[in-house]
PDB file of N, CA and C in Angstrom:
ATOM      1  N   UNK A   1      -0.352  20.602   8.466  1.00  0.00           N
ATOM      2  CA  UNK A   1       0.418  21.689   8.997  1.00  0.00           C
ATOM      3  C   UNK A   1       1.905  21.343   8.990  1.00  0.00           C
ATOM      4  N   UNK A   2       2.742  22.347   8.327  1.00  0.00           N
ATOM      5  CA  UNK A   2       4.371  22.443   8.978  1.00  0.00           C
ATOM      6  C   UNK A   2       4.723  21.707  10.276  1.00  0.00           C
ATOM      7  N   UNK A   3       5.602  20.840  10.282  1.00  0.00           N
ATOM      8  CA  UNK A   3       6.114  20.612  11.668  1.00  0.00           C
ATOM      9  C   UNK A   3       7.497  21.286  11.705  1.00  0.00           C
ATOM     10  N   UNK A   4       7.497  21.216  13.047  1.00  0.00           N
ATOM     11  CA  UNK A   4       8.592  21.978  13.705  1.00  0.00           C
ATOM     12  C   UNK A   4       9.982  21.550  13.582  1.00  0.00           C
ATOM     13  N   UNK A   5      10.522  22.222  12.245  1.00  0.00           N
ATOM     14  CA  UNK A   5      12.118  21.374  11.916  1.00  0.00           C
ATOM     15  C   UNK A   5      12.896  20.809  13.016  1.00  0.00           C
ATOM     16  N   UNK A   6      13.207  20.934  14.279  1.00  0.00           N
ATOM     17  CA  UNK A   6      13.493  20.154  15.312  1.00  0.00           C
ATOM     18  C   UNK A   6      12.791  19.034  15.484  1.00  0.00           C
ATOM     19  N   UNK A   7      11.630  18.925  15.310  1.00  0.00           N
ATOM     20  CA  UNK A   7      10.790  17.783  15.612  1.00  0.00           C
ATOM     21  C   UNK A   7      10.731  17.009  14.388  1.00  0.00           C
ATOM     22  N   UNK A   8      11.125  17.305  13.152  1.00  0.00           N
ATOM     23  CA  UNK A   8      11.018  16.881  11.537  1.00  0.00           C
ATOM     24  C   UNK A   8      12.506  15.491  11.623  1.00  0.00           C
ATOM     25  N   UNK A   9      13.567  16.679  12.583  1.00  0.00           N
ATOM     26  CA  UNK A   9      15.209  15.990  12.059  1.00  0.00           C
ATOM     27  C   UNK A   9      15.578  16.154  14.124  1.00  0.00           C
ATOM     28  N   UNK A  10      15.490  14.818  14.855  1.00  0.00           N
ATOM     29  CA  UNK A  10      15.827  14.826  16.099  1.00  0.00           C
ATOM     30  C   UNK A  10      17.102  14.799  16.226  1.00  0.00           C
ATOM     31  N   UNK A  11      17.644  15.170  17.056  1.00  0.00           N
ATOM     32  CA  UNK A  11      19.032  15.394  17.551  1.00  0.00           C
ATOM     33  C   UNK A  11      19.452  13.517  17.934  1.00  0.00           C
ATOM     34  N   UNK A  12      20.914  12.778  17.589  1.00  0.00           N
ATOM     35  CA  UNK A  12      21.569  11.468  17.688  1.00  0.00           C
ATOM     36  C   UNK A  12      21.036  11.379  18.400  1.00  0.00           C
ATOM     37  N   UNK A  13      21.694  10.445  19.584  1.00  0.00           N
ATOM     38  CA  UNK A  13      21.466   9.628  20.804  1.00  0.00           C
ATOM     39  C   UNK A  13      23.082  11.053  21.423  1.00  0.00           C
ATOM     40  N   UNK A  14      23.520  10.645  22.572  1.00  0.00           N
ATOM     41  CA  UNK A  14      24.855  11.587  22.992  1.00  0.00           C
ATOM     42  C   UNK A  14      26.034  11.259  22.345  1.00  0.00           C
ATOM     43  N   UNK A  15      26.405  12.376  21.619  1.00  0.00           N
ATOM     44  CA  UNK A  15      27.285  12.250  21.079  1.00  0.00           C
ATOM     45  C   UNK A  15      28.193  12.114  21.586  1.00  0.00           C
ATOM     46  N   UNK A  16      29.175  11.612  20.996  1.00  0.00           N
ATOM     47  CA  UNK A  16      30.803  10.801  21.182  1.00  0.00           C
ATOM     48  C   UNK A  16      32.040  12.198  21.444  1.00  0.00           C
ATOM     49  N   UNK A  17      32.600  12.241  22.431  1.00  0.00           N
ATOM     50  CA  UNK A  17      33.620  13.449  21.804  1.00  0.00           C
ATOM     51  C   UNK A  17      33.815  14.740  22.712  1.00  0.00           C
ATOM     52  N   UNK A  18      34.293  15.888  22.606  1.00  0.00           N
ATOM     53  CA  UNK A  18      34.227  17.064  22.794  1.00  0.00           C
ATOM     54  C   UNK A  18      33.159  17.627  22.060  1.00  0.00           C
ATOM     55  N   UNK A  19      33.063  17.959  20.991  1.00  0.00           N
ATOM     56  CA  UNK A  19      31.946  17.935  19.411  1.00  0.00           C
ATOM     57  C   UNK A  19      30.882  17.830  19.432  1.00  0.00           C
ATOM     58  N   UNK A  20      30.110  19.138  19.876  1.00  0.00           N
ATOM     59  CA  UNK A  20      28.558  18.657  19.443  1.00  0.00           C
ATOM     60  C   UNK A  20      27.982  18.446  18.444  1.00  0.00           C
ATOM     61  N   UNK A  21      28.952  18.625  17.496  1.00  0.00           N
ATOM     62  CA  UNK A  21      28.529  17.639  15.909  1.00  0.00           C
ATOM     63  C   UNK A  21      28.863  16.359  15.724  1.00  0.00           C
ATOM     64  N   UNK A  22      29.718  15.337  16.427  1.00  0.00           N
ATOM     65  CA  UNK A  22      30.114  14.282  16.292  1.00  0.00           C
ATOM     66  C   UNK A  22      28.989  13.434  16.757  1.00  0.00           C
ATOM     67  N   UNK A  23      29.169  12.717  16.138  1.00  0.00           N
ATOM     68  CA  UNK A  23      28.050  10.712  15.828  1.00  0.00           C
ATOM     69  C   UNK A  23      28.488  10.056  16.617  1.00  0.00           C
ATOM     70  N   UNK A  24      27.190   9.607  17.267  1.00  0.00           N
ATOM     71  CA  UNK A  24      27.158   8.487  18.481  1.00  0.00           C
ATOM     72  C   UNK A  24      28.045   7.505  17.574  1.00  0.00           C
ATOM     73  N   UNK A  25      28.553   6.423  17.979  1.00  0.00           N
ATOM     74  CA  UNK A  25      29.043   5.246  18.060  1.00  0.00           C
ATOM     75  C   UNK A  25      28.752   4.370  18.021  1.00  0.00           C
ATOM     76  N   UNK A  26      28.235   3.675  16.706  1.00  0.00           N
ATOM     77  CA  UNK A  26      27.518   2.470  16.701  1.00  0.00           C
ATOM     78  C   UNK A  26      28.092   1.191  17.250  1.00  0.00           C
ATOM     79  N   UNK A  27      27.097   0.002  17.880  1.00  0.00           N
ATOM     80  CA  UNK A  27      27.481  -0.908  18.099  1.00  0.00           C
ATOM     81  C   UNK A  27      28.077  -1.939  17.281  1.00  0.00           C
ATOM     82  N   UNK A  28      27.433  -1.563  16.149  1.00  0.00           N
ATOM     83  CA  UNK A  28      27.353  -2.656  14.932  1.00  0.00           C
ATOM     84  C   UNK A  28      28.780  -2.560  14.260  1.00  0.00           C
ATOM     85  N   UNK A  29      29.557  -1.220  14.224  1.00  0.00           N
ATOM     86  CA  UNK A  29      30.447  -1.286  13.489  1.00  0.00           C
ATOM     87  C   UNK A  29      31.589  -1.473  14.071  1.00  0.00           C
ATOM     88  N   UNK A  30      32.507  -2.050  13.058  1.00  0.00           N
ATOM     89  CA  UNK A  30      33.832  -2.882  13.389  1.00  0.00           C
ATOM     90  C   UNK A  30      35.167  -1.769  13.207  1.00  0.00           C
ATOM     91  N   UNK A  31      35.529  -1.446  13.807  1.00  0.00           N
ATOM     92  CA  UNK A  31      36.906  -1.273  13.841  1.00  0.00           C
ATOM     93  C   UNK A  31      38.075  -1.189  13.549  1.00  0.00           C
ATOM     94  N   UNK A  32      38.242  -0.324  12.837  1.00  0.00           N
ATOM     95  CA  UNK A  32      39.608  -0.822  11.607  1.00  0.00           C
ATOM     96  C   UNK A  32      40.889   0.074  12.114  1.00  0.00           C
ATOM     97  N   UNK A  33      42.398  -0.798  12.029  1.00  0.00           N
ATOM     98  CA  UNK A  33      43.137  -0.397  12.497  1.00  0.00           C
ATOM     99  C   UNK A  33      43.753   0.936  12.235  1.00  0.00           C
ATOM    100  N   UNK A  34      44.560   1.857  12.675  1.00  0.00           N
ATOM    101  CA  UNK A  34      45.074   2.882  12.194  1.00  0.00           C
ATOM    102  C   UNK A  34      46.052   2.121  10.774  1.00  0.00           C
ATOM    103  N   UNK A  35      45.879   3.237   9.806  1.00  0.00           N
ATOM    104  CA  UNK A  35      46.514   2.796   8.471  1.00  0.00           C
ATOM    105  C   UNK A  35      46.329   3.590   7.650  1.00  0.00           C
ATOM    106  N   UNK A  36      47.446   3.574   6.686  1.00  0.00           N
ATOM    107  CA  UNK A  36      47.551   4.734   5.340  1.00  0.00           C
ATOM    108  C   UNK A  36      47.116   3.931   4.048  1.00  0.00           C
ATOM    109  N   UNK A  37      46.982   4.633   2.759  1.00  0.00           N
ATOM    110  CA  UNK A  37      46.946   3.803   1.699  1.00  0.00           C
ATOM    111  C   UNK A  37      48.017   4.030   0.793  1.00  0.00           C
ATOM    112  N   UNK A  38      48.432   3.285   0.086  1.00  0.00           N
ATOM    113  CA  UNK A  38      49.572   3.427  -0.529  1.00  0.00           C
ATOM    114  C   UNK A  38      49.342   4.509  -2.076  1.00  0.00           C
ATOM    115  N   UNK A  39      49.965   5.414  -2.435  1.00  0.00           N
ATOM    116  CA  UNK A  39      49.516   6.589  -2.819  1.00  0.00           C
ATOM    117  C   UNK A  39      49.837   6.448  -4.707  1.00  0.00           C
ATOM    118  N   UNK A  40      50.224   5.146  -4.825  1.00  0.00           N
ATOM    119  CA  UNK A  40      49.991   4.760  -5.944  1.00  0.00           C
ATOM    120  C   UNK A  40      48.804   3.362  -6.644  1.00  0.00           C
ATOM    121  N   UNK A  41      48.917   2.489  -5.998  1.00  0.00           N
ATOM    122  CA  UNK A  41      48.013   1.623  -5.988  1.00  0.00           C
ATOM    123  C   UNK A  41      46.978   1.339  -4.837  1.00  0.00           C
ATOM    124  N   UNK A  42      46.499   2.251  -4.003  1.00  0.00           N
ATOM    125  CA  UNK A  42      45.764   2.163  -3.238  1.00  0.00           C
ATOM    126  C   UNK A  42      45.515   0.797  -1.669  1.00  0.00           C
ATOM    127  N   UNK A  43      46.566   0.169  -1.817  1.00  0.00           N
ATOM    128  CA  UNK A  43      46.334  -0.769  -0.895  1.00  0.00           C
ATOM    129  C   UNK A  43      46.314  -0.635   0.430  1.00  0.00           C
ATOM    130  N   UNK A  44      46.282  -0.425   1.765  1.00  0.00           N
ATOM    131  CA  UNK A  44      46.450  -0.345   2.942  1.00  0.00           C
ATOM    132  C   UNK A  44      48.059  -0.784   3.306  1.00  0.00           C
ATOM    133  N   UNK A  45      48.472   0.185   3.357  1.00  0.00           N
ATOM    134  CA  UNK A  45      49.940   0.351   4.270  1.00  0.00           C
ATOM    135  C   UNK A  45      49.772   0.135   5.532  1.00  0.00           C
ATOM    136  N   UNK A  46      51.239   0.468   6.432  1.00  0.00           N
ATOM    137  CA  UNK A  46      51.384   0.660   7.764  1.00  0.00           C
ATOM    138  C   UNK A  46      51.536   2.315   7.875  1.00  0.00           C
ATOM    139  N   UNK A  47      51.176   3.058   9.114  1.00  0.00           N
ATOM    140  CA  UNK A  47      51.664   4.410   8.860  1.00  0.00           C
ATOM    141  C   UNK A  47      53.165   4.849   9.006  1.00  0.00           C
ATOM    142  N   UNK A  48      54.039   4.081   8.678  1.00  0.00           N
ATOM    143  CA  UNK A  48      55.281   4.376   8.403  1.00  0.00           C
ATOM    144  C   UNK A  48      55.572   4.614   7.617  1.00  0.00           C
ATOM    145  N   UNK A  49      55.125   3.219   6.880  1.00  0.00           N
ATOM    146  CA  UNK A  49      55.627   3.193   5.053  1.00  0.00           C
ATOM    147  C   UNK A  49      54.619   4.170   4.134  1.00  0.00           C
ATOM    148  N   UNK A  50      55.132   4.389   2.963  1.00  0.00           N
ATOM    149  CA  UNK A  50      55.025   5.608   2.143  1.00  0.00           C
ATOM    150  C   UNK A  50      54.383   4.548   1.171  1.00  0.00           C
ATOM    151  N   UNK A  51      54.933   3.635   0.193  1.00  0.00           N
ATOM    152  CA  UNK A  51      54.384   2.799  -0.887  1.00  0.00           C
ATOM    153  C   UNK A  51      54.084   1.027  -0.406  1.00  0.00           C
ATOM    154  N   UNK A  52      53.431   0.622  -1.087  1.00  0.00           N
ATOM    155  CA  UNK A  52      53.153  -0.724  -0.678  1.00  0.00           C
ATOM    156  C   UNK A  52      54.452  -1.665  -1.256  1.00  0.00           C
ATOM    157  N   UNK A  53      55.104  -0.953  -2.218  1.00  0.00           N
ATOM    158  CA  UNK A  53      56.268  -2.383  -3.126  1.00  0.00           C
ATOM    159  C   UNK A  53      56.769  -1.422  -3.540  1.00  0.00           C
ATOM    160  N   UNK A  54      58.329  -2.159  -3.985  1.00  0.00           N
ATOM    161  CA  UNK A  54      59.156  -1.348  -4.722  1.00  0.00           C
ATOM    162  C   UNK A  54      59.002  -0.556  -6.113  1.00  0.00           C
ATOM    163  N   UNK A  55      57.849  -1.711  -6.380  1.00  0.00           N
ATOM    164  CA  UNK A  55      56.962  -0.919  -7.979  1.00  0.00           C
ATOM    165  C   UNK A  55      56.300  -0.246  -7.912  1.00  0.00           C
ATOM    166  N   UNK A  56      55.808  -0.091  -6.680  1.00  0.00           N
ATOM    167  CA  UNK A  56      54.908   1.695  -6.368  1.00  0.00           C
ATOM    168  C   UNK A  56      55.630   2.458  -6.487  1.00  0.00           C
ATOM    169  N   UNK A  57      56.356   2.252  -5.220  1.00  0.00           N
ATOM    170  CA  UNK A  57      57.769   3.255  -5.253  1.00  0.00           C
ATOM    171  C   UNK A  57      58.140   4.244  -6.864  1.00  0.00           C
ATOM    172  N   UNK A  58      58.990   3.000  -7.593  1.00  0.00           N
ATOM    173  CA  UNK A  58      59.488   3.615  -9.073  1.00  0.00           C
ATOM    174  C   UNK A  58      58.201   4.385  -9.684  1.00  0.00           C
ATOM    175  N   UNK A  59      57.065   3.211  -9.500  1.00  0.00           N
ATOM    176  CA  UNK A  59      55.974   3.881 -10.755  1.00  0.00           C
ATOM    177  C   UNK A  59      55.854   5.688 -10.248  1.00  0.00           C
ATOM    178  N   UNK A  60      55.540   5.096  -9.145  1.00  0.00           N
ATOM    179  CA  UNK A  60      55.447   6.888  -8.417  1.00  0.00           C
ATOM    180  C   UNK A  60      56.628   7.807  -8.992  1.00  0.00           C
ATOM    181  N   UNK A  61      57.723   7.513  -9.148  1.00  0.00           N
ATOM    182  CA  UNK A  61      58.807   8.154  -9.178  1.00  0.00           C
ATOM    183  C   UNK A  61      58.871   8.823 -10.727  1.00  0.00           C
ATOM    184  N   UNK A  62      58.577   7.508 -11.125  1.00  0.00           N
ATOM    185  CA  UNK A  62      58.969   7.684 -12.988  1.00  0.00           C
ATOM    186  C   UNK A  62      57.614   8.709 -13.344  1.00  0.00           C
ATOM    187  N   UNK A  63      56.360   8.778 -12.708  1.00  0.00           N
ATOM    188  CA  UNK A  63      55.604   9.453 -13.009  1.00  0.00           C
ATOM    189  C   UNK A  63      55.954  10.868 -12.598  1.00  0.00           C
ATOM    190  N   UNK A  64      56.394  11.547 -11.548  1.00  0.00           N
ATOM    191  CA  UNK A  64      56.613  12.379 -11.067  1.00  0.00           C
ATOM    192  C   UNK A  64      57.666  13.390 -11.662  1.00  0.00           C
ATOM    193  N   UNK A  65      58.561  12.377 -12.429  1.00  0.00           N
ATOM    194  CA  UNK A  65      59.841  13.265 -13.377  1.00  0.00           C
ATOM    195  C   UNK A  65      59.114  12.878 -14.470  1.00  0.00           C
ATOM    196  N   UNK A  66      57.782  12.319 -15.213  1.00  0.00           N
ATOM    197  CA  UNK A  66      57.065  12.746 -16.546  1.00  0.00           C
ATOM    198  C   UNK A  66      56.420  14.135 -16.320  1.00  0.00           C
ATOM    199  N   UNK A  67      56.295  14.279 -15.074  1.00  0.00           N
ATOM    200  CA  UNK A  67      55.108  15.535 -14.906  1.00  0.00           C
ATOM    201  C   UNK A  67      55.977  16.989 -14.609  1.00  0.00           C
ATOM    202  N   UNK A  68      57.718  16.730 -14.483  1.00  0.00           N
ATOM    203  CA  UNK A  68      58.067  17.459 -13.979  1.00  0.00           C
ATOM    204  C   UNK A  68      58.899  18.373 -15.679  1.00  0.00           C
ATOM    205  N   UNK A  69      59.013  17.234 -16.435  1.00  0.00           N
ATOM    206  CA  UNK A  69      59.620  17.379 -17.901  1.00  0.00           C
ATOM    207  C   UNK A  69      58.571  18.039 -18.526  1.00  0.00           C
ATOM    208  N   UNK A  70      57.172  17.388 -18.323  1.00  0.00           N
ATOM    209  CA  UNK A  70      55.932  18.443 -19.252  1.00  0.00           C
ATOM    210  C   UNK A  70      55.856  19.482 -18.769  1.00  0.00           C
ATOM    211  N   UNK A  71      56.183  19.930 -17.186  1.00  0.00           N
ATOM    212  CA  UNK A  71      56.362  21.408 -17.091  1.00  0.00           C
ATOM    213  C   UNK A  71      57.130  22.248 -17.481  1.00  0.00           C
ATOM    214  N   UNK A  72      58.081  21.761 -17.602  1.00  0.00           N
ATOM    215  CA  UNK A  72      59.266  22.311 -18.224  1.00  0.00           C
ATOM    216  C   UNK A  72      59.371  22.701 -19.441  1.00  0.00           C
ATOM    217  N   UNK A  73      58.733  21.574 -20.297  1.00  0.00           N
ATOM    218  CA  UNK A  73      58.439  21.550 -21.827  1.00  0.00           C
ATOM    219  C   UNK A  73      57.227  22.932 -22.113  1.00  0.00           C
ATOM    220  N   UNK A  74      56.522  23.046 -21.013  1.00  0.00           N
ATOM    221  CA  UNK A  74      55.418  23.977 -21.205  1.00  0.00           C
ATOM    222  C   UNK A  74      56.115  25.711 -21.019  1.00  0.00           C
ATOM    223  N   UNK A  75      56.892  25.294 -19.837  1.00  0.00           N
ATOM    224  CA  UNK A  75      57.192  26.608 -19.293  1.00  0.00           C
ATOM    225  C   UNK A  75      58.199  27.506 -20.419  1.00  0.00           C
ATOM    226  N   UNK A  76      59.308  26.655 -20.845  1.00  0.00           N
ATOM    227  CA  UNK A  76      60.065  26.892 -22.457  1.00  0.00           C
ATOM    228  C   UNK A  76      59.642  26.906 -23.525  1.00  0.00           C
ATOM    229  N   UNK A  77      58.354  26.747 -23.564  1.00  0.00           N
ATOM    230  CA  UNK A  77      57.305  27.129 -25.029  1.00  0.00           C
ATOM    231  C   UNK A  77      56.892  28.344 -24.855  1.00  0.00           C
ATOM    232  N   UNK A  78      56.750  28.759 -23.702  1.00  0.00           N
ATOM    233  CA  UNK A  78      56.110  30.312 -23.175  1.00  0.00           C
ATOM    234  C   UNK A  78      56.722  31.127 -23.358  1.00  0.00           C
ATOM    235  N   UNK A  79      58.175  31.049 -22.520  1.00  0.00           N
ATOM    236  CA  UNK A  79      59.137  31.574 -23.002  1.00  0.00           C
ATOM    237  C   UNK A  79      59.706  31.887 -24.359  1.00  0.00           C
ATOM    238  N   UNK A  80      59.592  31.038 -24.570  1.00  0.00           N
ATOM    239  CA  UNK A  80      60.299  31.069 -26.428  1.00  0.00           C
ATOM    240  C   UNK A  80      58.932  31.508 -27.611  1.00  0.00           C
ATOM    241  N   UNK A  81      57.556  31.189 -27.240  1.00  0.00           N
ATOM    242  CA  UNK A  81      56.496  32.204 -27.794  1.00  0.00           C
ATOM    243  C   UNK A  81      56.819  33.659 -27.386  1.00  0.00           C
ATOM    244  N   UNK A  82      56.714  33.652 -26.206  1.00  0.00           N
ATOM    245  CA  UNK A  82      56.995  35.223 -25.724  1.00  0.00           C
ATOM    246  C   UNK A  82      58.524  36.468 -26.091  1.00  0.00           C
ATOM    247  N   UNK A  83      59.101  35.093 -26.463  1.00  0.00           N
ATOM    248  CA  UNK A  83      61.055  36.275 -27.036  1.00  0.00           C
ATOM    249  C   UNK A  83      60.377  36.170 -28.641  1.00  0.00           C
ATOM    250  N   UNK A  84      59.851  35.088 -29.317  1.00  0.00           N
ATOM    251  CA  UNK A  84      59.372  35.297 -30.639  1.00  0.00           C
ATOM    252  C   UNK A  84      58.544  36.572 -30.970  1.00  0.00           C
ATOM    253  N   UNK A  85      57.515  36.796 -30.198  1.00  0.00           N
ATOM    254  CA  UNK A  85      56.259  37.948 -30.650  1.00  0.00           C
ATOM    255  C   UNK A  85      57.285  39.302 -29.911  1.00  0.00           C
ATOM    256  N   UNK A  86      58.800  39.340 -29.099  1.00  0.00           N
ATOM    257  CA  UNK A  86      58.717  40.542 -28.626  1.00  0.00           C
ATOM    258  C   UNK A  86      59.952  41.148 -29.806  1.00  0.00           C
ATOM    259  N   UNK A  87      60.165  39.673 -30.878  1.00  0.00           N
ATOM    260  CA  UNK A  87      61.269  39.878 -32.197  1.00  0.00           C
ATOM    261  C   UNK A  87      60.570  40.732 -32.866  1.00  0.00           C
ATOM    262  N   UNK A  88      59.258  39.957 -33.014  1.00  0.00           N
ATOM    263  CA  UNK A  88      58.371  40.646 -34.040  1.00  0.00           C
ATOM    264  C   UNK A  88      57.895  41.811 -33.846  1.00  0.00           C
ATOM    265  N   UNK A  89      57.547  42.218 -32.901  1.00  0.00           N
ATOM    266  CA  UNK A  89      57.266  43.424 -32.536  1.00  0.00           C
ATOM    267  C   UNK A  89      58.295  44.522 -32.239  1.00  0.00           C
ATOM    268  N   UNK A  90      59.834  44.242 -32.382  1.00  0.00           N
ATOM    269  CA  UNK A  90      60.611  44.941 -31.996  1.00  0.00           C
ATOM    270  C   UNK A  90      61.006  45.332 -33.859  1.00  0.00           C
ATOM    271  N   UNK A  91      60.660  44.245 -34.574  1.00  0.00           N
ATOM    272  CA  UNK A  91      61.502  44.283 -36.066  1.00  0.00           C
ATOM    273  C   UNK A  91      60.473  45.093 -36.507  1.00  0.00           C
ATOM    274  N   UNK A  92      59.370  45.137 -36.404  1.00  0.00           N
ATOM    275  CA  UNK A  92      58.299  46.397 -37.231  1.00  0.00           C
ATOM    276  C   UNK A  92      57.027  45.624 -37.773  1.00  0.00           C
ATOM    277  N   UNK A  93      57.547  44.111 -38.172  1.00  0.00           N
ATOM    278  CA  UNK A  93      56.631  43.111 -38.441  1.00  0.00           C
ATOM    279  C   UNK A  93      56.860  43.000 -39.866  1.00  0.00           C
ATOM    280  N   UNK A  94      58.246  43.276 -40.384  1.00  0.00           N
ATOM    281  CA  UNK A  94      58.874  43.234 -41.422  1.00  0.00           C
ATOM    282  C   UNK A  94      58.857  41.840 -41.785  1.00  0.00           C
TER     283      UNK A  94
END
């Protein structure tokens, strides 16, 4: 016979929190300090700092004006497809 999905999946132990969706609190697990990761090479920062080294820093940087030039490069191809087909269509297709 079916059992009774409450009785299939029991409710934690009391949960932790305001949250009656939040997870008891294990004993077993350890504790890790408040901390960011550094948003180019992934290492554990402080939550102040933004990059872990000055070579995050640049790499981040130099990547950010590659991505900002391919938009640009994209957005002036559109443009300049779009004044081309409105030549052609204005000349008769002569």
């Amino acid at each position: 016979m079916e059992r009774n999905r409450l009785e299939r999946f029991p409710r934690p132990a009391q949960p932790v929190g305001s949250s009656k969706s939040a997870r008891p609190v294990r004993a077993d697990v350890e504790r890790v300090a408040p901390h960011k990761h550094c948003s180019e090479c992934g290492k554990e920062i402080g939550l102040k700092d933004e990059y872990s080294s000055k070579e995050c820093e640049k790499a981040h940087k130099d990547r950010q004006a590659a991505k900002k030039r391919q938009l640009l490069l994209v957005y002036f191809g559109g443009v300049a497809l779009f004044a081309l087909a409105m030549l052609l269509l204005l000349s008769g297709g002569r």
